[in-house]
PDB file of N, CA and C in Angstrom:
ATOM      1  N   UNK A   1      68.470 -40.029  10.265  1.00  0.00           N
ATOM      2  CA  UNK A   1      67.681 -39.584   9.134  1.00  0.00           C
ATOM      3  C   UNK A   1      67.022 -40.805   8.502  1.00  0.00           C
ATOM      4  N   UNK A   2      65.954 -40.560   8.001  1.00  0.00           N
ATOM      5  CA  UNK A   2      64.732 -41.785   7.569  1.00  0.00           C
ATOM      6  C   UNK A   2      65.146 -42.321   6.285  1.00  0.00           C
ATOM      7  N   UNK A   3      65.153 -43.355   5.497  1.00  0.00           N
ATOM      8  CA  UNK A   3      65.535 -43.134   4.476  1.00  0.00           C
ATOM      9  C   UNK A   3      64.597 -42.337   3.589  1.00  0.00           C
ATOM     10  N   UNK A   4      63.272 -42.137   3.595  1.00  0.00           N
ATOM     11  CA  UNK A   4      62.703 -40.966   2.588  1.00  0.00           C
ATOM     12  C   UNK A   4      62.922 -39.575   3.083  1.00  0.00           C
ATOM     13  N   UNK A   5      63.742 -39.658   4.196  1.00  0.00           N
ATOM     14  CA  UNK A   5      64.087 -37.793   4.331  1.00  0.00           C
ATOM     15  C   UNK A   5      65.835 -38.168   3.323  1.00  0.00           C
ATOM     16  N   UNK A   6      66.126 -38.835   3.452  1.00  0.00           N
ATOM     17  CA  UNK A   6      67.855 -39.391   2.647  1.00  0.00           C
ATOM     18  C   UNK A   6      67.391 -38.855   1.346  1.00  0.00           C
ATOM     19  N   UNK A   7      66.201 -39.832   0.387  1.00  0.00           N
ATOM     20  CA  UNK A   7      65.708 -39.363  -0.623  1.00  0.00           C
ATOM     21  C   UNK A   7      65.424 -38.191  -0.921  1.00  0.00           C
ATOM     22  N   UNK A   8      64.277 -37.788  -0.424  1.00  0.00           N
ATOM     23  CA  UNK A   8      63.821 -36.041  -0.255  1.00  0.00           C
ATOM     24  C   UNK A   8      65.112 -35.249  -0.568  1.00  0.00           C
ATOM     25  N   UNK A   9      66.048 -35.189   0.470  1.00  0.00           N
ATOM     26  CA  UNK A   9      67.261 -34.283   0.521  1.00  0.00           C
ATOM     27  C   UNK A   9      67.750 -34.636  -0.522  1.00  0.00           C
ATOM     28  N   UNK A  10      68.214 -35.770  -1.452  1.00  0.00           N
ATOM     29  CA  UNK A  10      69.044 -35.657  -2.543  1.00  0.00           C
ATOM     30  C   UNK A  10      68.433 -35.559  -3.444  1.00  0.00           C
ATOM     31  N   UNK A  11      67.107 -35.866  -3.709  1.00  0.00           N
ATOM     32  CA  UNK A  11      66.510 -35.141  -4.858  1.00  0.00           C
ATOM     33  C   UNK A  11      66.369 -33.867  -4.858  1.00  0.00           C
ATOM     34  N   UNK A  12      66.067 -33.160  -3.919  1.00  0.00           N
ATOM     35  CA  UNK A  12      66.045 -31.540  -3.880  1.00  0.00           C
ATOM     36  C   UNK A  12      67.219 -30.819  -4.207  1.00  0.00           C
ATOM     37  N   UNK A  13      68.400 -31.412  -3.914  1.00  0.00           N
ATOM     38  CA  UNK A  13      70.146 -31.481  -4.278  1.00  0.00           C
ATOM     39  C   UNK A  13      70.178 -31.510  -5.608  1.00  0.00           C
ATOM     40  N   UNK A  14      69.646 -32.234  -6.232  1.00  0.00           N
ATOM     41  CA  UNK A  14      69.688 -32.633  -7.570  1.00  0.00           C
ATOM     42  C   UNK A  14      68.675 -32.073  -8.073  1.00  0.00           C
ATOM     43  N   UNK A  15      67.720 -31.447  -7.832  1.00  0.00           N
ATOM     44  CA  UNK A  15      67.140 -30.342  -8.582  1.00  0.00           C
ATOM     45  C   UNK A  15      67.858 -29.219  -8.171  1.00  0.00           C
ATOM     46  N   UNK A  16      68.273 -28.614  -6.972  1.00  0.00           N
ATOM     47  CA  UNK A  16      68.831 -27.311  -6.846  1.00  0.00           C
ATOM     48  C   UNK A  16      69.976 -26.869  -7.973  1.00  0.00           C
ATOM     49  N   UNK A  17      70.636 -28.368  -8.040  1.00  0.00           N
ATOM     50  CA  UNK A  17      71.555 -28.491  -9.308  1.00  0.00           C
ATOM     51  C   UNK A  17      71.579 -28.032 -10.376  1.00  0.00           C
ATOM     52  N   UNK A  18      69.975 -28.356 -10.737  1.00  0.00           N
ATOM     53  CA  UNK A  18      69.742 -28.521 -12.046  1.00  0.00           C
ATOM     54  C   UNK A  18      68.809 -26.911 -11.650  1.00  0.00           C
ATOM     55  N   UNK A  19      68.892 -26.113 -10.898  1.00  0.00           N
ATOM     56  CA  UNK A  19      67.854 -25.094 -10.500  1.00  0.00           C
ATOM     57  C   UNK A  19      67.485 -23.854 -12.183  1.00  0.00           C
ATOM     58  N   UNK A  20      68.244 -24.162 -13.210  1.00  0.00           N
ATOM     59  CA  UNK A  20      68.124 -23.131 -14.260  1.00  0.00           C
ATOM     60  C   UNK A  20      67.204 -23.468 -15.267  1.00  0.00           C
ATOM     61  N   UNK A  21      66.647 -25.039 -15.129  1.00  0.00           N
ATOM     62  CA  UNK A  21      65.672 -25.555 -15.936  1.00  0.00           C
ATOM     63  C   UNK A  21      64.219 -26.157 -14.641  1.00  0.00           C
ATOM     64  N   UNK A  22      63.191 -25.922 -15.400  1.00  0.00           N
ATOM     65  CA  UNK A  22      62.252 -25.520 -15.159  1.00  0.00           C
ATOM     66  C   UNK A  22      61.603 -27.531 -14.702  1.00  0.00           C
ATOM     67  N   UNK A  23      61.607 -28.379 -13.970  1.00  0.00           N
ATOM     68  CA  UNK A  23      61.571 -29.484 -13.877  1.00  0.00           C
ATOM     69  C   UNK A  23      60.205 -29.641 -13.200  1.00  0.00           C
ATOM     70  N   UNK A  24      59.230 -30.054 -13.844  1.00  0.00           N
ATOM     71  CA  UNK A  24      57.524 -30.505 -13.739  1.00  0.00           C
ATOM     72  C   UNK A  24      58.004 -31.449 -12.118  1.00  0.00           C
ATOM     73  N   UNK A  25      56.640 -31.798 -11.876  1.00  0.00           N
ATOM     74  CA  UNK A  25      56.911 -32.391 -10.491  1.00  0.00           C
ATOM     75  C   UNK A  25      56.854 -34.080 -10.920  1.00  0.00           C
ATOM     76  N   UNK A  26      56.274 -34.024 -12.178  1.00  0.00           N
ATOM     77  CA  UNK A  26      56.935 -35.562 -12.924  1.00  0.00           C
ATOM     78  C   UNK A  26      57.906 -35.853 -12.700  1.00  0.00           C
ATOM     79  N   UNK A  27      58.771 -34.899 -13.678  1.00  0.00           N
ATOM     80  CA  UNK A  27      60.160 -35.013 -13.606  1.00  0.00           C
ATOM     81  C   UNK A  27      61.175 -35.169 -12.178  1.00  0.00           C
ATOM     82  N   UNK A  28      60.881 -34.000 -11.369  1.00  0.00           N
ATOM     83  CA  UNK A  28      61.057 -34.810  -9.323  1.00  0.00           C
ATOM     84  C   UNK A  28      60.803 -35.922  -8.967  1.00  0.00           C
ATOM     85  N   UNK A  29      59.497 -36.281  -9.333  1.00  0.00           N
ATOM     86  CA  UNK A  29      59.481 -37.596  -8.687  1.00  0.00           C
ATOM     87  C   UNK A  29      60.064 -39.142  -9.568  1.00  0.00           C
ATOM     88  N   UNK A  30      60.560 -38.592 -10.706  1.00  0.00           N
ATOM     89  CA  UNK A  30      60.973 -39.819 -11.713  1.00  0.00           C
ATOM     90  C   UNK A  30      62.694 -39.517 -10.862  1.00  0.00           C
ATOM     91  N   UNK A  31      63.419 -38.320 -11.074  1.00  0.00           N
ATOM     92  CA  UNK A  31      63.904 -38.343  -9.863  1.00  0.00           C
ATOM     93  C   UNK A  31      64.314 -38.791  -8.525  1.00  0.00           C
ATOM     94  N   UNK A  32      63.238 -38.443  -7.818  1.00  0.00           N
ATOM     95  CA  UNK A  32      63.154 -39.588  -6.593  1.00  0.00           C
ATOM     96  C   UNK A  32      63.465 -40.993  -6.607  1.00  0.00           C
ATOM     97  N   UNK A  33      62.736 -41.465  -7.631  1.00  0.00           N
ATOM     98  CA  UNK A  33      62.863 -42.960  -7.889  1.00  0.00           C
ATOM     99  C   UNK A  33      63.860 -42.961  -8.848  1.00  0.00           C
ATOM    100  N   UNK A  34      64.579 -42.838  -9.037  1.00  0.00           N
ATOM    101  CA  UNK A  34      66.164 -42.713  -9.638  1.00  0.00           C
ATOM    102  C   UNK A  34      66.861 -42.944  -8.312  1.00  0.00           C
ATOM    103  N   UNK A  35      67.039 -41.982  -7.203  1.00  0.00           N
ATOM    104  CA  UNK A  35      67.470 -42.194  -6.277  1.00  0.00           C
ATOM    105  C   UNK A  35      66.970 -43.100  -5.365  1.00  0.00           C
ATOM    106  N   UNK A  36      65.856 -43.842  -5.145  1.00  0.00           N
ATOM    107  CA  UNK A  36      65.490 -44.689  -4.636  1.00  0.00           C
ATOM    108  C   UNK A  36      65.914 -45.981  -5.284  1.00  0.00           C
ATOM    109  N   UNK A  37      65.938 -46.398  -6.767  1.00  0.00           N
ATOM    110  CA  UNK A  37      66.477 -47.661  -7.032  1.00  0.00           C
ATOM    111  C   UNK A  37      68.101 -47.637  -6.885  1.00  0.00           C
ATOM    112  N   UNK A  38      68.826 -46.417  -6.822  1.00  0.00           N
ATOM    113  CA  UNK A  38      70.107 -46.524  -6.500  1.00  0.00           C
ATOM    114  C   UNK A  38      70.529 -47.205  -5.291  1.00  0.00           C
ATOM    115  N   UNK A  39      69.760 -46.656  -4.401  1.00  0.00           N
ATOM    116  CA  UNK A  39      69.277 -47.342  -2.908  1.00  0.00           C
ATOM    117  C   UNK A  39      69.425 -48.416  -3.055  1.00  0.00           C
ATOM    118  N   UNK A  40      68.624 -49.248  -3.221  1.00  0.00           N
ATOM    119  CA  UNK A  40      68.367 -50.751  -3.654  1.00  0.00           C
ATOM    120  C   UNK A  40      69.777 -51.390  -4.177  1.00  0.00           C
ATOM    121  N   UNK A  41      70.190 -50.582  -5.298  1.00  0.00           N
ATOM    122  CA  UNK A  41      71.293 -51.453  -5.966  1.00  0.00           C
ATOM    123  C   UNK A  41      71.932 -51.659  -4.619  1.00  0.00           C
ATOM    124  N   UNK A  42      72.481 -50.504  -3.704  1.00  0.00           N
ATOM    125  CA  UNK A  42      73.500 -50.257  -3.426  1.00  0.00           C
ATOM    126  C   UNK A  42      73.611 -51.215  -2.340  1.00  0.00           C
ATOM    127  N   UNK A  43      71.869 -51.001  -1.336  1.00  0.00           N
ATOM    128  CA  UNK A  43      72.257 -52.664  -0.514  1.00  0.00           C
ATOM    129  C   UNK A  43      72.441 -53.880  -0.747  1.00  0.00           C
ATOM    130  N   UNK A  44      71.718 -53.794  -2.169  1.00  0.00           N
ATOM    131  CA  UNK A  44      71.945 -55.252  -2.611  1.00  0.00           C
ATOM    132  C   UNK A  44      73.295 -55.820  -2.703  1.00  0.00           C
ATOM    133  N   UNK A  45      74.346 -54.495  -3.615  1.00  0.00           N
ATOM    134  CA  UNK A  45      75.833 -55.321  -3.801  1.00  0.00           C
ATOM    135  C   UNK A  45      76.468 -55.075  -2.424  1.00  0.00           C
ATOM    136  N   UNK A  46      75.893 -54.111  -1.643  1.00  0.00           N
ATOM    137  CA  UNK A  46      76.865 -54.015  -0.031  1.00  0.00           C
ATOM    138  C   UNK A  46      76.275 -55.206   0.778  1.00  0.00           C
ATOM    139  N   UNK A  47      75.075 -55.712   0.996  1.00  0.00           N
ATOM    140  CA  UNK A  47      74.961 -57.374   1.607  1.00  0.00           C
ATOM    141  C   UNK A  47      75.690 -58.264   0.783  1.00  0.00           C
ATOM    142  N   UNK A  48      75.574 -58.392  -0.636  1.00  0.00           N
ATOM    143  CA  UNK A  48      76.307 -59.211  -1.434  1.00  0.00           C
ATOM    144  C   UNK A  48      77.730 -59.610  -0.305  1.00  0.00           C
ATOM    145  N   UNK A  49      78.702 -58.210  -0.413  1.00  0.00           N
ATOM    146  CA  UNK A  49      79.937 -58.262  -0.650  1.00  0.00           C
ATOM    147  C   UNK A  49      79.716 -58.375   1.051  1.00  0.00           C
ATOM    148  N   UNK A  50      79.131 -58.508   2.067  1.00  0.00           N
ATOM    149  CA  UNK A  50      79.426 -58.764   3.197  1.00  0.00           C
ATOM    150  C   UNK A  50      79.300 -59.996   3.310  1.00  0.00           C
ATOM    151  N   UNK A  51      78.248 -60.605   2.750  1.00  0.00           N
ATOM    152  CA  UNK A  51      77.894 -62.242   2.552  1.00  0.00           C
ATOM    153  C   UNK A  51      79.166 -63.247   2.593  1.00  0.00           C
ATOM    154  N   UNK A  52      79.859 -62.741   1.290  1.00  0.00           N
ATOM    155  CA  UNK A  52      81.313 -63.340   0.376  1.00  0.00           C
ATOM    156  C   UNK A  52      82.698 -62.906   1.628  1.00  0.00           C
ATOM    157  N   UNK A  53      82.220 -61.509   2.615  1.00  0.00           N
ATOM    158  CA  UNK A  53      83.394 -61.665   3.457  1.00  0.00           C
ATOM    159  C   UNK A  53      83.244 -62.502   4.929  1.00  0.00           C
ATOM    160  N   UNK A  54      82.080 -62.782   4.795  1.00  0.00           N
ATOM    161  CA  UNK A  54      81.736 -63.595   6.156  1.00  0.00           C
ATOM    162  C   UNK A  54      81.494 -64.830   5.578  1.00  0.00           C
ATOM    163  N   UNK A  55      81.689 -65.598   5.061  1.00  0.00           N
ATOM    164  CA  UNK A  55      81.729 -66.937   4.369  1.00  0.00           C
ATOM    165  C   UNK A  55      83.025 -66.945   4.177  1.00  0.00           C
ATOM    166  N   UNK A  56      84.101 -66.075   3.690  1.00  0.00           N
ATOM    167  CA  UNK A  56      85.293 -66.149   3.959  1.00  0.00           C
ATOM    168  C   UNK A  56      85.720 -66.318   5.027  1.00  0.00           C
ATOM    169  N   UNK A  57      85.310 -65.850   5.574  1.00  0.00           N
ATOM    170  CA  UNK A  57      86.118 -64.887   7.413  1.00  0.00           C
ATOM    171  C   UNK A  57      85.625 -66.496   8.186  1.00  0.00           C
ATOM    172  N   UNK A  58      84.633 -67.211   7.957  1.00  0.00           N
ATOM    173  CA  UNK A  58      83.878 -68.466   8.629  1.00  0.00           C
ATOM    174  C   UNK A  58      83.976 -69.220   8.418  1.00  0.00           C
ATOM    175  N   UNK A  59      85.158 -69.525   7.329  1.00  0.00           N
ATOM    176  CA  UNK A  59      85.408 -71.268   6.762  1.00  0.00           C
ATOM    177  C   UNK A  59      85.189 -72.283   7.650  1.00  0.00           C
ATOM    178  N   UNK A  60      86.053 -72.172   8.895  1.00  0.00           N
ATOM    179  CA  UNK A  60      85.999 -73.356   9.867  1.00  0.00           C
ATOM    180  C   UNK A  60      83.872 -73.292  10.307  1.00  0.00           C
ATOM    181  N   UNK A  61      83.651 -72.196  10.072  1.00  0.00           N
ATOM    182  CA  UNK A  61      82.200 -72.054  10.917  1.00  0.00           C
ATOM    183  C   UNK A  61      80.961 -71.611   9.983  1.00  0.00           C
ATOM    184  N   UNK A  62      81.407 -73.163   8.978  1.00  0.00           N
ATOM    185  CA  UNK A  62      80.031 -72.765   7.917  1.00  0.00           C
ATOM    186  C   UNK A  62      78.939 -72.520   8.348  1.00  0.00           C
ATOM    187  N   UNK A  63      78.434 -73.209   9.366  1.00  0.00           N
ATOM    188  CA  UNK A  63      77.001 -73.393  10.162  1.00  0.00           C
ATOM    189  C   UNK A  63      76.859 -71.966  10.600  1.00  0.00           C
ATOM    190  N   UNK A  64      77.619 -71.186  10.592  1.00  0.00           N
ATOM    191  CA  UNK A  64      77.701 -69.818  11.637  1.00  0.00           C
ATOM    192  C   UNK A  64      77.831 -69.125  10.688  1.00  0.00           C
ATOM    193  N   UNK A  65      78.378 -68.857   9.423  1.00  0.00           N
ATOM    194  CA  UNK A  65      78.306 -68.239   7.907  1.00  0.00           C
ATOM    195  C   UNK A  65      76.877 -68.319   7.043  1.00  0.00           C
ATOM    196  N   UNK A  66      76.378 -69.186   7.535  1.00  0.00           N
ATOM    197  CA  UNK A  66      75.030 -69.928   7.080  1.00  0.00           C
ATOM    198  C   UNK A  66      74.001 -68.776   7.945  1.00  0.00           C
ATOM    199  N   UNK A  67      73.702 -68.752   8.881  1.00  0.00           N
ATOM    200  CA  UNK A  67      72.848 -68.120   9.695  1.00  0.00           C
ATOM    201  C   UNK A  67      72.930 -67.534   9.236  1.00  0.00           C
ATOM    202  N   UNK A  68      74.458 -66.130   9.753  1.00  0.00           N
ATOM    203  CA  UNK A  68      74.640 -64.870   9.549  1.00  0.00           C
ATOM    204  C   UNK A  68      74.030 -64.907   8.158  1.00  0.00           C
ATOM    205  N   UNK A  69      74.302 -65.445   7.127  1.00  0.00           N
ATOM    206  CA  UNK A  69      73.441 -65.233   5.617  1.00  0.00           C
ATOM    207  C   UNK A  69      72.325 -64.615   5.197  1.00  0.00           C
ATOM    208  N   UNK A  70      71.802 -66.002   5.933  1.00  0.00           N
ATOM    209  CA  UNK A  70      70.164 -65.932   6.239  1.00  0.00           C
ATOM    210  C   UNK A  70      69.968 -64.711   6.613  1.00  0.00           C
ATOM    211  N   UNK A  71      69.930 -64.294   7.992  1.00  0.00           N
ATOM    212  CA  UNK A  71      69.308 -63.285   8.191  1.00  0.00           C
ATOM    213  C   UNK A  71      69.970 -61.756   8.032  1.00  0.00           C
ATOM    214  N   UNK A  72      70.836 -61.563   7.033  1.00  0.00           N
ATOM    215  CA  UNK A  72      71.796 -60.983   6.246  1.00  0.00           C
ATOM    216  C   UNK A  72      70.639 -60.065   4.985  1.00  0.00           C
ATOM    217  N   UNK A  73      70.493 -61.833   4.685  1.00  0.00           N
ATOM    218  CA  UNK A  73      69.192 -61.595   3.200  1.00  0.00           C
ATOM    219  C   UNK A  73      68.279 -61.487   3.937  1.00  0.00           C
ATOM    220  N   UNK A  74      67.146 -61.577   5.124  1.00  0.00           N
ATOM    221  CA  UNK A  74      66.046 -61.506   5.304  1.00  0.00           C
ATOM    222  C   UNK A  74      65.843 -59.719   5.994  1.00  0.00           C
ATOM    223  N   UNK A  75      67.165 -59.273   6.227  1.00  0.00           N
ATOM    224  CA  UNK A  75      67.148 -57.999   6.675  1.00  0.00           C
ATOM    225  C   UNK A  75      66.936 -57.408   5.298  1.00  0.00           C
ATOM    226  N   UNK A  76      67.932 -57.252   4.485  1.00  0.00           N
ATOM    227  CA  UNK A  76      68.394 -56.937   3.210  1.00  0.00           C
ATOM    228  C   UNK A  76      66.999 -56.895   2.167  1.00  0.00           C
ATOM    229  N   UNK A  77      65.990 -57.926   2.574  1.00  0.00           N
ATOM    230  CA  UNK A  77      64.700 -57.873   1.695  1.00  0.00           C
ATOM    231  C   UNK A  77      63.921 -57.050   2.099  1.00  0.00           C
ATOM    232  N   UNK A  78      63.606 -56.835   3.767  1.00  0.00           N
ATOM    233  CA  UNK A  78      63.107 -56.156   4.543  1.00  0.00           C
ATOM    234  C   UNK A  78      63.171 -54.551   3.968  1.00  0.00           C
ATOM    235  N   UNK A  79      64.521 -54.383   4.198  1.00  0.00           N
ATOM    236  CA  UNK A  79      64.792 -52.881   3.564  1.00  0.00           C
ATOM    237  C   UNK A  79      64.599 -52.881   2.263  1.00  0.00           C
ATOM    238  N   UNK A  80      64.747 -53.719   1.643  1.00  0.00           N
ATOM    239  CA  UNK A  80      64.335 -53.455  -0.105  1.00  0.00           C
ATOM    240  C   UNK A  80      62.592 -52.913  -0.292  1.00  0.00           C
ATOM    241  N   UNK A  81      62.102 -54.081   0.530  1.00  0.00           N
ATOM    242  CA  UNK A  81      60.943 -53.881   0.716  1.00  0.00           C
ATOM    243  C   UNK A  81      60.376 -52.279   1.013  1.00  0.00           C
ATOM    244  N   UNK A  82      60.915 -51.895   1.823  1.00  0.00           N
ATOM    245  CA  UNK A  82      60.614 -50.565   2.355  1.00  0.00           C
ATOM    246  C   UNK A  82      60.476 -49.393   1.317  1.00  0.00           C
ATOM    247  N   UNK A  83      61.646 -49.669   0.813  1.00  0.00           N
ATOM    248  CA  UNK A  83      62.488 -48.576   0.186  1.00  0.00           C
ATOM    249  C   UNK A  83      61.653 -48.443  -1.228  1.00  0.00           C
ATOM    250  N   UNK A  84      60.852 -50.025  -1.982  1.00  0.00           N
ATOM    251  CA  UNK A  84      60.163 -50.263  -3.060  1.00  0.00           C
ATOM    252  C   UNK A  84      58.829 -49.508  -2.536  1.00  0.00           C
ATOM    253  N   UNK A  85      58.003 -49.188  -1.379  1.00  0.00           N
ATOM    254  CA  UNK A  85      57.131 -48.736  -0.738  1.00  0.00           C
ATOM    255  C   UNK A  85      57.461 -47.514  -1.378  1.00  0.00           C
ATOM    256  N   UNK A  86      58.396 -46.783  -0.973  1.00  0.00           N
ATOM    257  CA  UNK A  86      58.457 -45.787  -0.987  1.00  0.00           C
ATOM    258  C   UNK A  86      58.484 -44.478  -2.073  1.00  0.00           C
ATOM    259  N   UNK A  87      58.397 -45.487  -3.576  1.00  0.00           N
ATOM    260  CA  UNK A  87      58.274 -44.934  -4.575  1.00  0.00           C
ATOM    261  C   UNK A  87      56.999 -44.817  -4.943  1.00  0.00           C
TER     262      UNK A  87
END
């Protein structure tokens, strides 16, 4: 699943929710992007906290903790990137 079909589906979830009040298509798409910056947080602190366990896990192999980092964060921007598109 794409991440704007991920979105789509839980905003529609979250209006079906809310299905007894009458919600403008403003209001959906402020919505959407509710669930889209959640997105964001969520890779941000889940690369975070993989970062801090592979810099752990690599003491002897900083040089090799170092890479993995790098392109840790250059994935991690990539998808931010996307995901900021998508609002």
């Amino acid at each position: 699943m794409s991440v704007q079909s991920s979105i789509d589906q839980t905003t529609a979830e979250i209006v079906a929710a809310l299905g007894r009040h009458n919600l403008s298509e403003e209001e959906k798409e402020r919505l959407g992007s509710i669930v889209s910056q959640l997105l964001v947080e969520t890779v941000e602190k889940t690369t975070e906290n993989h970062i801090e366990t592979t810099t752990n896990c690599c003491g002897p192999e900083l040089d090799l903790a170092h890479q993995i980092r790098l392109e840790m964060n250059r994935k991690k921007e990539l998808l931010i990137s996307n995901l900021k598109a998508l609002r």
